[in-house]
Protein backbone atom coordinates (compact mmCIF):
# COMPACT_ATOMS: atom_id res chain seq x y z
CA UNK A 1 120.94 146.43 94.87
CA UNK A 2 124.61 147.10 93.93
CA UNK A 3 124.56 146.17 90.79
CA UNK A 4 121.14 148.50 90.21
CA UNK A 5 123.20 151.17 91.78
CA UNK A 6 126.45 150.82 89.57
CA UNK A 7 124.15 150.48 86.35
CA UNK A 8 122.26 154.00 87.64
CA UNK A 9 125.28 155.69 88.06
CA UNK A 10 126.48 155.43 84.38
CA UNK A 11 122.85 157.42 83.44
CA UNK A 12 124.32 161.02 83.55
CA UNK A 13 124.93 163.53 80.66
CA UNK A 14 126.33 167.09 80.04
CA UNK A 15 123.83 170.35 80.31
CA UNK A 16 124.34 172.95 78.10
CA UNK A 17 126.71 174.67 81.07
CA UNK A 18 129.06 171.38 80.96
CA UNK A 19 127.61 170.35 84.34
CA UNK A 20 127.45 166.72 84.93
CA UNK A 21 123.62 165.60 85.74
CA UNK A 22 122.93 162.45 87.44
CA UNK A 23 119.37 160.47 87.46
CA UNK A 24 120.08 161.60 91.46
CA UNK A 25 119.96 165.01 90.59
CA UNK A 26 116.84 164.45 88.51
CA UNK A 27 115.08 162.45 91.17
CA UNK A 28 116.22 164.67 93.87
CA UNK A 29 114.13 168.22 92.32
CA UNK A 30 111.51 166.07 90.65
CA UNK A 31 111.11 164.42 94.42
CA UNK A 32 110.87 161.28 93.49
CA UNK A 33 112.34 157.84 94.55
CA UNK A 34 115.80 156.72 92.49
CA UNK A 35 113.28 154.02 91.11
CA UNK A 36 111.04 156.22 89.79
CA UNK A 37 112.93 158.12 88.21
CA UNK A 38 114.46 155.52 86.50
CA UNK A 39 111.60 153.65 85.09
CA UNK A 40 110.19 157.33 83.76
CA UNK A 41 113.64 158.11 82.08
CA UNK A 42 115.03 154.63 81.07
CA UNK A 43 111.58 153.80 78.82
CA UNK A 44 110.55 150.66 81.28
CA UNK A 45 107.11 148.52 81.01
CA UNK A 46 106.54 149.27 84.93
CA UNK A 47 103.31 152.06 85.06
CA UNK A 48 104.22 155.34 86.58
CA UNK A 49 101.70 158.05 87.36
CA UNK A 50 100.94 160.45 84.99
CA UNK A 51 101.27 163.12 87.83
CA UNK A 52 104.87 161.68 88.81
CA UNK A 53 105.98 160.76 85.11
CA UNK A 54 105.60 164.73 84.53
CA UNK A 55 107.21 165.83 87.64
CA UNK A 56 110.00 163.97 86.36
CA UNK A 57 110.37 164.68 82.81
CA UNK A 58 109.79 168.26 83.79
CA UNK A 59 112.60 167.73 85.98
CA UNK A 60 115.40 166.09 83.27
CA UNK A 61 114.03 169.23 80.97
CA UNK A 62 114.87 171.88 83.32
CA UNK A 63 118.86 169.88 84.44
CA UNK A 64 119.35 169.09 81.05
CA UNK A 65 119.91 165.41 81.67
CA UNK A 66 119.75 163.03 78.76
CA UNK A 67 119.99 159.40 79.06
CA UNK A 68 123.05 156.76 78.45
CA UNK A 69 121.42 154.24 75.98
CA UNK A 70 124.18 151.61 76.88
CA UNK A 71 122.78 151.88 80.45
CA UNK A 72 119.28 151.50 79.07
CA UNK A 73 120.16 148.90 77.09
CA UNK A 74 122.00 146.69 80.18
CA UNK A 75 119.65 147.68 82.56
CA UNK A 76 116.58 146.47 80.68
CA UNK A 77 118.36 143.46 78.43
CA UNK A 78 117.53 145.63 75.52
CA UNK A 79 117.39 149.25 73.78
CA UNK A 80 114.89 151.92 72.31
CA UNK A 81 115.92 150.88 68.92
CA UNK A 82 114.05 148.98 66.30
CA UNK A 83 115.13 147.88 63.26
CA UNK A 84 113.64 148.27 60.07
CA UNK A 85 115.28 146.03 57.11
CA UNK A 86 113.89 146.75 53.58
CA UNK A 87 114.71 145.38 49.99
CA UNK A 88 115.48 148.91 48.26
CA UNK A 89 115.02 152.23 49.61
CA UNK A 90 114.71 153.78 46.63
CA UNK A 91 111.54 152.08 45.54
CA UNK A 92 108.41 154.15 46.96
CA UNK A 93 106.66 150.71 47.59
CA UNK A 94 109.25 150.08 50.78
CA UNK A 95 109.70 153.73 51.43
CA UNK A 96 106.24 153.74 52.38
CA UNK A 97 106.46 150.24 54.58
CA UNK A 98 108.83 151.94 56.41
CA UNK A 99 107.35 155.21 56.82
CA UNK A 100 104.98 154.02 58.51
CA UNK A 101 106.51 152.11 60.55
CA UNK A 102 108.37 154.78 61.76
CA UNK A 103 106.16 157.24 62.56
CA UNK A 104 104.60 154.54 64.74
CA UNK A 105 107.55 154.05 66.26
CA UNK A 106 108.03 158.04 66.88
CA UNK A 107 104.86 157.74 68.82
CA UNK A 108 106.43 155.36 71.08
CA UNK A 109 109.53 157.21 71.62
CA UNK A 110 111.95 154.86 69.87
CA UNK A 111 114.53 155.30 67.52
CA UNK A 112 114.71 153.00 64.28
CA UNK A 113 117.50 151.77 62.36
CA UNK A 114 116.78 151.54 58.71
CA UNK A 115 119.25 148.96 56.23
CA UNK A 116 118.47 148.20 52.77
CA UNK A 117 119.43 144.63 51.40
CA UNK A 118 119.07 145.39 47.66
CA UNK A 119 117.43 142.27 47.26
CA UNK A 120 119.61 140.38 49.05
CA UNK A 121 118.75 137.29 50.59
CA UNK A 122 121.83 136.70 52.52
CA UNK A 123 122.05 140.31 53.21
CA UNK A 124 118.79 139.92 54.79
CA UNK A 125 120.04 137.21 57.26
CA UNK A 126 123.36 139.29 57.59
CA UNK A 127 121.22 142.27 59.19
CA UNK A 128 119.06 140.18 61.58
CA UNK A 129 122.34 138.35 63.02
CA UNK A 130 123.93 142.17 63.66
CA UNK A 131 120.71 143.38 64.97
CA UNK A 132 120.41 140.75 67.49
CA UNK A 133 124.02 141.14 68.72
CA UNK A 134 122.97 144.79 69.13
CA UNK A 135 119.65 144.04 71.32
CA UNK A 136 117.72 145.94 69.88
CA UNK A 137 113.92 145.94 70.74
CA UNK A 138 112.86 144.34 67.79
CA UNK A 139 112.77 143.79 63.77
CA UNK A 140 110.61 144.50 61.14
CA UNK A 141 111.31 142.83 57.93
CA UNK A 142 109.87 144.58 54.60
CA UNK A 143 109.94 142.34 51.72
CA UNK A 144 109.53 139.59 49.85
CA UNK A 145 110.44 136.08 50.45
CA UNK A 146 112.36 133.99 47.53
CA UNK A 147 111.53 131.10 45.99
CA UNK A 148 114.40 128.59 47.66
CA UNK A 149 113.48 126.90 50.78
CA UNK A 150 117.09 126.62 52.21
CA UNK A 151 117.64 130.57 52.40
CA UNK A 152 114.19 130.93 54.04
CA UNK A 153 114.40 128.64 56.29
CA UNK A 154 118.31 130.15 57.42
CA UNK A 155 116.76 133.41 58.04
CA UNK A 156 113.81 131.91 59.67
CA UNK A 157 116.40 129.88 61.84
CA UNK A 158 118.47 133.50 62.42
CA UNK A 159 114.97 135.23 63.73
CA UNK A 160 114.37 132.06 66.34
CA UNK A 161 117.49 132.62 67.76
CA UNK A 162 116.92 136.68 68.25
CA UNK A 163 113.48 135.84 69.76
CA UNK A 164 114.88 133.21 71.43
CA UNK A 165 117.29 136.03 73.23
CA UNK A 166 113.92 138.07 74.10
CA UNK A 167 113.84 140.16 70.81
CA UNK A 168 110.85 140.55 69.18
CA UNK A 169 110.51 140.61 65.45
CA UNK A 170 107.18 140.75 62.64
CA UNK A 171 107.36 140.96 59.07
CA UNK A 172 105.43 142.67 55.88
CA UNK A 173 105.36 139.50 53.22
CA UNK A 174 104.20 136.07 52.69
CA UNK A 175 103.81 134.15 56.09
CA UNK A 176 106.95 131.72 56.38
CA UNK A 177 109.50 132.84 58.57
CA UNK A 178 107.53 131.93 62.06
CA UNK A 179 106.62 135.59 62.93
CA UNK A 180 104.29 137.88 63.51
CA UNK A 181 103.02 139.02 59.58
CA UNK A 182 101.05 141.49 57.86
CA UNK A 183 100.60 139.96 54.56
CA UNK A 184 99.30 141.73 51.19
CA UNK A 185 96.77 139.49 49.27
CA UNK A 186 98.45 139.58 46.08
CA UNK A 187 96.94 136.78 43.96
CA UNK A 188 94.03 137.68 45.08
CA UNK A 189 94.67 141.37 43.99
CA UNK A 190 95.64 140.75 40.94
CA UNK A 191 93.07 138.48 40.03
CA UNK A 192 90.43 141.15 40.93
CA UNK A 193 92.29 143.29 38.81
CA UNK A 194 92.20 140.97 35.93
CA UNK A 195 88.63 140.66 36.12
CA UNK A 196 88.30 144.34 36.08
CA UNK A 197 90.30 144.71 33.08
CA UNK A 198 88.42 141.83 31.47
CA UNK A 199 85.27 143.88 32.38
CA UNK A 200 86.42 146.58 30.07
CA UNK A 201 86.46 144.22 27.13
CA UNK A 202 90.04 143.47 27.02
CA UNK A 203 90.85 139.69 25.76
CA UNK A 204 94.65 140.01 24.71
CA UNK A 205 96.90 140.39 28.07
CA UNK A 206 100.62 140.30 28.33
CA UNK A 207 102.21 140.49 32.25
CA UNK A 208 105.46 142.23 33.32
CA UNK A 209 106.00 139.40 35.23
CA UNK A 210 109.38 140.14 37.44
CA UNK A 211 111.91 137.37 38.49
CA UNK A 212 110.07 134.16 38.80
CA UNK A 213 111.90 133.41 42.34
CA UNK A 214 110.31 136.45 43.64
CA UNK A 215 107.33 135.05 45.57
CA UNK A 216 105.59 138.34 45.42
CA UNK A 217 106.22 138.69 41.72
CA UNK A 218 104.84 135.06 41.01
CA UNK A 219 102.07 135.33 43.23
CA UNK A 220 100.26 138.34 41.37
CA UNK A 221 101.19 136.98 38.02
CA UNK A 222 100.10 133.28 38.81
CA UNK A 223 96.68 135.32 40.61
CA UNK A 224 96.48 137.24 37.30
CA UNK A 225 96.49 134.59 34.82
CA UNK A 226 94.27 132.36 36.99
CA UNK A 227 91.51 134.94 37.00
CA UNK A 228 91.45 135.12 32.80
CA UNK A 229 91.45 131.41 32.56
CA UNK A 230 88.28 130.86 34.85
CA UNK A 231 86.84 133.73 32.40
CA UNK A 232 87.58 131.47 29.86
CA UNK A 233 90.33 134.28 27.70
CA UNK A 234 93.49 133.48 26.92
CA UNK A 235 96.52 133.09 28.52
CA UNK A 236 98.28 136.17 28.81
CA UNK A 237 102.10 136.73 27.50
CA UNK A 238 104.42 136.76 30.57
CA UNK A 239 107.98 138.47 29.98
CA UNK A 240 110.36 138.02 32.86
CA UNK A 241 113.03 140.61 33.98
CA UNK A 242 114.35 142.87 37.21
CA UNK A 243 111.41 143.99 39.77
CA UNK A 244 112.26 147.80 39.42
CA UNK A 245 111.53 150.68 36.38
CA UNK A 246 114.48 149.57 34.46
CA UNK A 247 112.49 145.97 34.28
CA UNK A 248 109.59 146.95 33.08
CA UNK A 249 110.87 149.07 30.38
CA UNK A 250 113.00 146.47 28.40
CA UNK A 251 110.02 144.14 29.52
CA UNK A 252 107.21 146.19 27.60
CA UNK A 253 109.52 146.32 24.53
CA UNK A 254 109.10 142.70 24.27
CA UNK A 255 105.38 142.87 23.93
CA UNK A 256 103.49 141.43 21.54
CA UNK A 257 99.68 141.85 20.06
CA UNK A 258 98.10 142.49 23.49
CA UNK A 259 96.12 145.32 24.27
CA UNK A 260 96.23 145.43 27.79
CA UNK A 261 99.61 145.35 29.69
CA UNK A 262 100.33 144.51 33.97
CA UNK A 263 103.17 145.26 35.54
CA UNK A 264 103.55 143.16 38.69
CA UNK A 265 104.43 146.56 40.25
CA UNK A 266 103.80 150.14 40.02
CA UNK A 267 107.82 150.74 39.41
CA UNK A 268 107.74 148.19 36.59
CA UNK A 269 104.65 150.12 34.87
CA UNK A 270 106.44 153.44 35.16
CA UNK A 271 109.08 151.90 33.03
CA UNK A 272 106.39 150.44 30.65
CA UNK A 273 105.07 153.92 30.32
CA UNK A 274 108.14 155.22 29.23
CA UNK A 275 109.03 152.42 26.66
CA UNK A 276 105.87 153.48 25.14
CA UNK A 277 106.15 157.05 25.41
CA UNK A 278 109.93 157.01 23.25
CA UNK A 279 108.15 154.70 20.61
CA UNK A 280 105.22 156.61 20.40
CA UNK A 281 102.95 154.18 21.50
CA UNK A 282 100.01 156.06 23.29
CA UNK A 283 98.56 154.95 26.58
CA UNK A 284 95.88 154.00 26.80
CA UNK A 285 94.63 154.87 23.03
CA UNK A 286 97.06 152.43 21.67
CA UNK A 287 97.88 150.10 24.76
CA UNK A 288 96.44 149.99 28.07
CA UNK A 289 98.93 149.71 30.97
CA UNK A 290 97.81 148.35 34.66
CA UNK A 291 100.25 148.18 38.10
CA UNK A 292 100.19 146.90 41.72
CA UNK A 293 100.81 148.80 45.11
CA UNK A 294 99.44 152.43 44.14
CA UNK A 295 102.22 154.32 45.30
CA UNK A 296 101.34 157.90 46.68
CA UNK A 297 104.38 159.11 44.13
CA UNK A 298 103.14 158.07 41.15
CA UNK A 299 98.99 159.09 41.82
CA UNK A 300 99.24 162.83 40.15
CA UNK A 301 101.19 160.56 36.98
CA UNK A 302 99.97 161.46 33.10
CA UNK A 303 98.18 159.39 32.66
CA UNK A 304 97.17 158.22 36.56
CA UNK A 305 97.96 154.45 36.42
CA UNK A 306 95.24 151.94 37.03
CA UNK A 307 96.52 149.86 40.20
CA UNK A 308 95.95 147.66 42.86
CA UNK A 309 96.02 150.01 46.35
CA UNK A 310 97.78 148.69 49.09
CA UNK A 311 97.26 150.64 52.36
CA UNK A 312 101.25 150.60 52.62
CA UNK A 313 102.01 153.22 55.53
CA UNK A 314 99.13 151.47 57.25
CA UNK A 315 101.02 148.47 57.06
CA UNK A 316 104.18 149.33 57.74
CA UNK A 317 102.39 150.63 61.26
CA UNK A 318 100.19 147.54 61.98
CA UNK A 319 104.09 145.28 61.69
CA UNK A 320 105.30 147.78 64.10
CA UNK A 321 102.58 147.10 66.07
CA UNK A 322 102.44 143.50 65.84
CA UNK A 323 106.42 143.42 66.47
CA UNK A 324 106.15 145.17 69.44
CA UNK A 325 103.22 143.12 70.99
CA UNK A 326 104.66 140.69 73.45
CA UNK A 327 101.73 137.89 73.80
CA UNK A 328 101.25 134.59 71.52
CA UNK A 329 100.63 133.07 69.69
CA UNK A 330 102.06 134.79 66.43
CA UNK A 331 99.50 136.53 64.18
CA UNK A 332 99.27 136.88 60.28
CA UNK A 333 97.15 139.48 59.04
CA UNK A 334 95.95 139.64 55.86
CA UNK A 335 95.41 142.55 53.76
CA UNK A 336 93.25 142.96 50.63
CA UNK A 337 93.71 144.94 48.14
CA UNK A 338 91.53 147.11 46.34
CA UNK A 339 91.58 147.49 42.35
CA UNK A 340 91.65 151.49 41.09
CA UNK A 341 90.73 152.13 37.80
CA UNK A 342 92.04 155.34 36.35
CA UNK A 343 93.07 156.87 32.67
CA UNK A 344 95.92 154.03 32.05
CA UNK A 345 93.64 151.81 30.87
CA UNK A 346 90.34 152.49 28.32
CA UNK A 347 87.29 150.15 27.64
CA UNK A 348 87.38 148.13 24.87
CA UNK A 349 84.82 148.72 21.93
């Protein structure tokens, strides 16, 4: 009971009068126990009344007390934070991941940590090693894995030994690292999408293909060109190059004779679009142009691109979710995703 009194004692915080409040002084005109106070205020698993849990945080309202995290944090072996560890930030697709994530994490009153890896592998191990030494509650990884079995199996190695401390972790991507995982059906996406496309009369495909290490990137290709060979067309060009805007812009310039063009990602078609546009090439007169992810920023674009719709806010919620769930066994989820068709591409004559 000492040491649950010495840990107690550090709670306190300054009011707005510079008056030092003490969980005591909160439990004392909320008329509670010390206990009860505490697991109200410090964010524990034990059930407390609703009728109590108000009296309380009416209570630490009206004193003006405010938790210390570090006490949180050693009095329950680990903190109110999550963290969120995306690719790039600056792409809408992962924006939206962790969106949603985080407004499901507002909802249960914890903080979140957000780092970006810039497509980083060893970066990505980097953050989960830091994160564990910080306890925090758990991590949600937004990304794609990479094509080379020793870095994947290092972070996969990094995320036992955070679990292994009682951290809890899930991930948005392909289902290897031993976690919980909400993972987008991407061949199978783009294969419906192909089929679409060949619906429309198109026979001559090229593919914005991304880096071939890029799991993501090679699964909705690989789906893709699968889906015209059972249809009996042929194989579609596939140009290589970054997974971003900048990609898919030097990538369209290298295509040749096709009449419809997919970009592995929505990012990559924007920067199809505007190849076209500064040669004059007209979309979708001229040259259809197809994406993946439908990302909300790019819906109200002239013309509106023809994608594959992730629910990606939904998803970023449901790892949340799954990363805060302590039972086993682990679960994968998969998600479909459903082809739009819209002015980017025309039918074919």
């Amino acid at each position: 009971m000492r040491f649950r009194g010495s840990v107690w004692q550090t709670w306190k915080s300054l009011s707005g009068e510079g008056v030092v409040v003490t969980l005591e002084d909160v439990a004392k005109q909320a008329g509670v126990s010390l206990a009860t106070a505490s697991r109200v205020l410090n964010g524990s698993t034990r059930q407390v009344g609703a009728d109590l849990r108000a009296r309380v945080e009416r209570a630490a309202d009206e004193l003006g007390y405010r938790a210390n995290i570090a006490a949180q944090t050693l009095a329950r072996g680990s903190s109110n934070v999550i963290g969120i560890v995306v690719h790039d930030l600056t792409d809408p697709y992962f924006a939206a991941l962790a969106d949603g994530a985080m407004r499901a994490a507002a909802t249960e009153g914890l903080l979140v940590m957000v780092g970006t890896t810039h497509r980083d592998p060893e970066q990505e191990i980097a953050y989960v090693a830091t994160l564990n030494a910080q306890r925090v509650r758990a991590v949600l990884l937004a990304g794609s894995r990479v094509a080379d079995q020793a870095v994947t199996g290092r972070l996969r190695e990094e995320l036992a030994r955070y679990r292994d401390s009682g951290g809890r972790a899930a991930c948005v991507g392909q289902d290897l690292l031993g976690v919980d995982t909400v993972a987008p059906a991407n061949r199978e996406g783009a294969a419906e999408l192909a089929r679409a496309l060949a619906g429309l009369g198109h026979t001559r495909f090229a593919v914005l293909a991304g880096p071939p290490h890029l799991m993501t990137a090679a699964d909705r290709s690989a789906g893709f060109a699968a889906a015209l060979e059972e249809l009996g067309l042929p194989a579609p060009q596939v140009i290589h190059g970054p997974f971003d805007r900048d990609g898919g812009y030097a990538a369209a310039r290298q295509v040749e004779d096709a009449t419809c063009v997919f970009a592995v990602n929505d990012v990559m078609a924007v920067g199809a679009l505007a190849a076209y546009r500064e040669r004059g090439v007209r979309v979708p007169d001229d040259v259809s142009v197809a994406g993946f992810d439908d990302i909300v920023t790019l819906r109200d674009h002239v013309p509106a691109l023809t994608t594959v719709r992730l629910p990606l806010a939904d998803m970023g919620a449901r790892a949340l979710e799954l990363a805060l769930n302590e039972e086993e066994p682990v679960v994968v989820e998969h998600v479909a995703g459903e082809v739009v068709l819209r002015e980017s591409v025309r039918r074919i004559a």
